[in-house]
N, C-alpha and C. Protein backbone atom coordinates (compact mmCIF):
# COMPACT_ATOMS: atom_id res chain seq x y z
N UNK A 1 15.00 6.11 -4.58
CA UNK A 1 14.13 5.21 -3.87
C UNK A 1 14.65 5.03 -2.44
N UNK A 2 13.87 5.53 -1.47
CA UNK A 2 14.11 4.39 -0.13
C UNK A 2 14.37 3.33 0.13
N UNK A 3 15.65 3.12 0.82
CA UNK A 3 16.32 1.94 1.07
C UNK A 3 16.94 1.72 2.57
N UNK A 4 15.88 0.68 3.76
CA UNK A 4 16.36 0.29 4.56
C UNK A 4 17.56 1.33 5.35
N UNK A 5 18.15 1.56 5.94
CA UNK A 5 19.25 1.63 7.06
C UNK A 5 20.07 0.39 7.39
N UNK A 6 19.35 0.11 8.34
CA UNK A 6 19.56 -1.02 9.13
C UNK A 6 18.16 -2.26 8.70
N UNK A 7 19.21 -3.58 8.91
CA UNK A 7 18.12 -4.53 8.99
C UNK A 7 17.06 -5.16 9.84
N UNK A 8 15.96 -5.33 9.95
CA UNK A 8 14.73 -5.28 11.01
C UNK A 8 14.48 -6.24 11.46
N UNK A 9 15.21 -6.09 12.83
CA UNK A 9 15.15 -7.24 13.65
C UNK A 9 13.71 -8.39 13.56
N UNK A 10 13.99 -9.23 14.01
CA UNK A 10 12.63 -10.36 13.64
C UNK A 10 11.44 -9.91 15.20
N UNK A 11 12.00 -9.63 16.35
CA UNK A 11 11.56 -9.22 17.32
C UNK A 11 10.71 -8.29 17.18
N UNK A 12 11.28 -7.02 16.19
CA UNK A 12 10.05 -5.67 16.04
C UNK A 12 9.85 -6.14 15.06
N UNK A 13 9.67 -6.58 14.02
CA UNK A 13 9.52 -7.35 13.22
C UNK A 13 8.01 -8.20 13.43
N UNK A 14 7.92 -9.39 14.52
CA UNK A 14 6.86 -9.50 15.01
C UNK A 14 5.90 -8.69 16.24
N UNK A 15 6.68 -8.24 16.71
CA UNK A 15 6.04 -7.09 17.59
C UNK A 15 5.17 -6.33 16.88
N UNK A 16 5.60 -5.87 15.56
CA UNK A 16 4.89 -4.89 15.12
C UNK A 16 3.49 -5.32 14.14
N UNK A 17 3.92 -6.88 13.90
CA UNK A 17 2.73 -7.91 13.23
C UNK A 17 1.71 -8.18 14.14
N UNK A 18 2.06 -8.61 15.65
CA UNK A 18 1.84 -8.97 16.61
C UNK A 18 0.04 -8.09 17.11
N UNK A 19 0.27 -6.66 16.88
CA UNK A 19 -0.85 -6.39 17.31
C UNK A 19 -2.27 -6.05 16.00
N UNK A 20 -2.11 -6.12 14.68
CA UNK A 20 -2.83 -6.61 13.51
C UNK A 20 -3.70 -7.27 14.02
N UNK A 21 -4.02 -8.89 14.43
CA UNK A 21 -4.32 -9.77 14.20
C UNK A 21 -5.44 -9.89 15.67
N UNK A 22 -4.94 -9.42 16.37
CA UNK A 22 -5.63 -9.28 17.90
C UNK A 22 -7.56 -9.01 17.42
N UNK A 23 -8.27 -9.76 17.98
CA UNK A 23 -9.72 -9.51 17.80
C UNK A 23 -10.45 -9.16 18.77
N UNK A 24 -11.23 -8.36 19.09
CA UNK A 24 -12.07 -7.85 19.95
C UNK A 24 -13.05 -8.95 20.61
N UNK A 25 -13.46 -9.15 21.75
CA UNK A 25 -14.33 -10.15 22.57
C UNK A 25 -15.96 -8.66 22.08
N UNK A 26 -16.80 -9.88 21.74
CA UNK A 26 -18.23 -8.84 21.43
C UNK A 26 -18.84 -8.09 22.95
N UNK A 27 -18.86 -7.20 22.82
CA UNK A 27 -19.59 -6.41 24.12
C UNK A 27 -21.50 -7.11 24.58
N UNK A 28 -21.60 -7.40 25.48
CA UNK A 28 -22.52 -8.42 26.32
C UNK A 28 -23.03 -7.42 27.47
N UNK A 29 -24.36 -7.32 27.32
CA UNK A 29 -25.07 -6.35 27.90
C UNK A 29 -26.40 -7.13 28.87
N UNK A 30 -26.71 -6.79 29.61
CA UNK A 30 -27.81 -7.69 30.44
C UNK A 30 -29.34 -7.37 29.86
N UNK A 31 -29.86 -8.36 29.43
CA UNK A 31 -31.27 -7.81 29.00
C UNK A 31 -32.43 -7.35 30.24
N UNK A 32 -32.80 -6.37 30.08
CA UNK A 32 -33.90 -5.31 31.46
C UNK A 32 -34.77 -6.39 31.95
N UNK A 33 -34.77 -7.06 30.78
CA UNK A 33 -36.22 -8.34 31.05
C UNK A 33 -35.97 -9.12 32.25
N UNK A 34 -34.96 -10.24 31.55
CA UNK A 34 -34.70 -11.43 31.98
C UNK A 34 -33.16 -11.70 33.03
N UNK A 35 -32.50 -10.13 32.10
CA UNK A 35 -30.90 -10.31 33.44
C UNK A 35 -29.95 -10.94 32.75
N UNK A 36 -30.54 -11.96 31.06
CA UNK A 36 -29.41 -12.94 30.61
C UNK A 36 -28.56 -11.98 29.81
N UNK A 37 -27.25 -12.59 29.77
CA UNK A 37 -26.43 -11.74 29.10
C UNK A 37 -26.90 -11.89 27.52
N UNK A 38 -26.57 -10.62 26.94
CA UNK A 38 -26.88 -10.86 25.18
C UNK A 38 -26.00 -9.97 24.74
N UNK A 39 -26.33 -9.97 22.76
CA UNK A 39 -25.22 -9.12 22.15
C UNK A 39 -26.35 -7.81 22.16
N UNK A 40 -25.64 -6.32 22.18
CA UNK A 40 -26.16 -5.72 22.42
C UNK A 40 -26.99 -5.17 20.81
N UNK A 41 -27.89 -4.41 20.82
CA UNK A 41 -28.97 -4.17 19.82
C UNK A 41 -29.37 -5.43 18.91
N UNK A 42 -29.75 -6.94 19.76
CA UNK A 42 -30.32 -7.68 19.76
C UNK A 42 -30.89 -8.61 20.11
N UNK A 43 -32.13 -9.26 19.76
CA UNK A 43 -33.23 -9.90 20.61
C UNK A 43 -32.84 -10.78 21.35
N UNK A 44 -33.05 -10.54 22.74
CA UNK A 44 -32.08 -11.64 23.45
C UNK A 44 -32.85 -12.95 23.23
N UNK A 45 -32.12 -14.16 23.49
CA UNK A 45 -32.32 -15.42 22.84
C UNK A 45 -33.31 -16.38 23.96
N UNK A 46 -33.18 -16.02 25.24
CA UNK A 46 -33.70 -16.28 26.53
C UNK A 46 -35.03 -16.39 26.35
N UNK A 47 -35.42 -14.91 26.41
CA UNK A 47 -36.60 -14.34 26.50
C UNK A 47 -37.04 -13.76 25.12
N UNK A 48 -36.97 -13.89 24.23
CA UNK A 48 -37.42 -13.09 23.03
C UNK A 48 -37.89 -11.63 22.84
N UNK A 49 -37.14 -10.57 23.93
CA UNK A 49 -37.55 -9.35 24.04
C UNK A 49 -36.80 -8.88 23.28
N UNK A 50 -37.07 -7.22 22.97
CA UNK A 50 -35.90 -6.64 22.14
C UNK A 50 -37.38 -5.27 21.97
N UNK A 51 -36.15 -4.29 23.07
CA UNK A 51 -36.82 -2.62 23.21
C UNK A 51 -38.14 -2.54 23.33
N UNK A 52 -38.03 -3.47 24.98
CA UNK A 52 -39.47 -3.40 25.53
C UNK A 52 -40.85 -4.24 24.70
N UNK A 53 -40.67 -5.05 23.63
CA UNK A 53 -41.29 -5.45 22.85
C UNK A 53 -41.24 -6.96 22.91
N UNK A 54 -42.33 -7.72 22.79
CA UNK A 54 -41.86 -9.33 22.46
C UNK A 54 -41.54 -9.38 21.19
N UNK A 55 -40.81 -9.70 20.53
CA UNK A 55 -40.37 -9.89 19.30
C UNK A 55 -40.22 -11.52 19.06
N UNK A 56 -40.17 -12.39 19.86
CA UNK A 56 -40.15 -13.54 19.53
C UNK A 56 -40.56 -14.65 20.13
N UNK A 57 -41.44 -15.60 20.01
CA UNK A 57 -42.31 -16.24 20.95
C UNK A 57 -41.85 -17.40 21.45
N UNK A 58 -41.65 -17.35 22.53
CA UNK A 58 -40.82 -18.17 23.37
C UNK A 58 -41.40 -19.95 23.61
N UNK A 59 -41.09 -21.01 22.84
CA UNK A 59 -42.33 -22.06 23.26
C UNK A 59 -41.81 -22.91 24.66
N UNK A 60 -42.48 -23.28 25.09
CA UNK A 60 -42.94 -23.98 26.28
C UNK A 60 -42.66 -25.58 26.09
N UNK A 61 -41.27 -25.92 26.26
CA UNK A 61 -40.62 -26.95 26.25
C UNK A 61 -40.88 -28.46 27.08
C-alpha cells in the first residue's frame, strides 16, 4: 500500500482545497432589444423578448 513520504503541509494542504470551491459569476449578455443586461439563452426580464420574439407580455404599471 502507499504510504505518505513526507507530511502535507497545511499551506498546500489548503492551497490545493482552495481552488474546489471557487464558483463561476453567470455570463450576462445585452439583450438586441432593450440593451438590459440578461442571462444568456433567456427571456430577458425588461422587455419580455427572447430570439426576436415577444415571449412575454410586458404590463403597463
Amino acid at each position: 500500500m502507499a504510504v505518505p513520504k513526507r507530511k502535507t503541509s497545511k499551506a498546500r494542504r489548503n492551497t490545493r482545497r482552495s481552488a474546489v470551491w471557487k464558483l463561476d459569476a453567470p455570463a450576462l449578455v445585452k439583450c438586441p432589444n432593450c440593451g438590459e443586461y440578461k442571462l444568456a439563452h433567456r427571456v430577458c426580464k425588461s422587455c419580455g423578448m427572447y430570439n426576436g420574439r415577444a415571449v412575454l407580455v410586458k404590463e403597463e404599471a
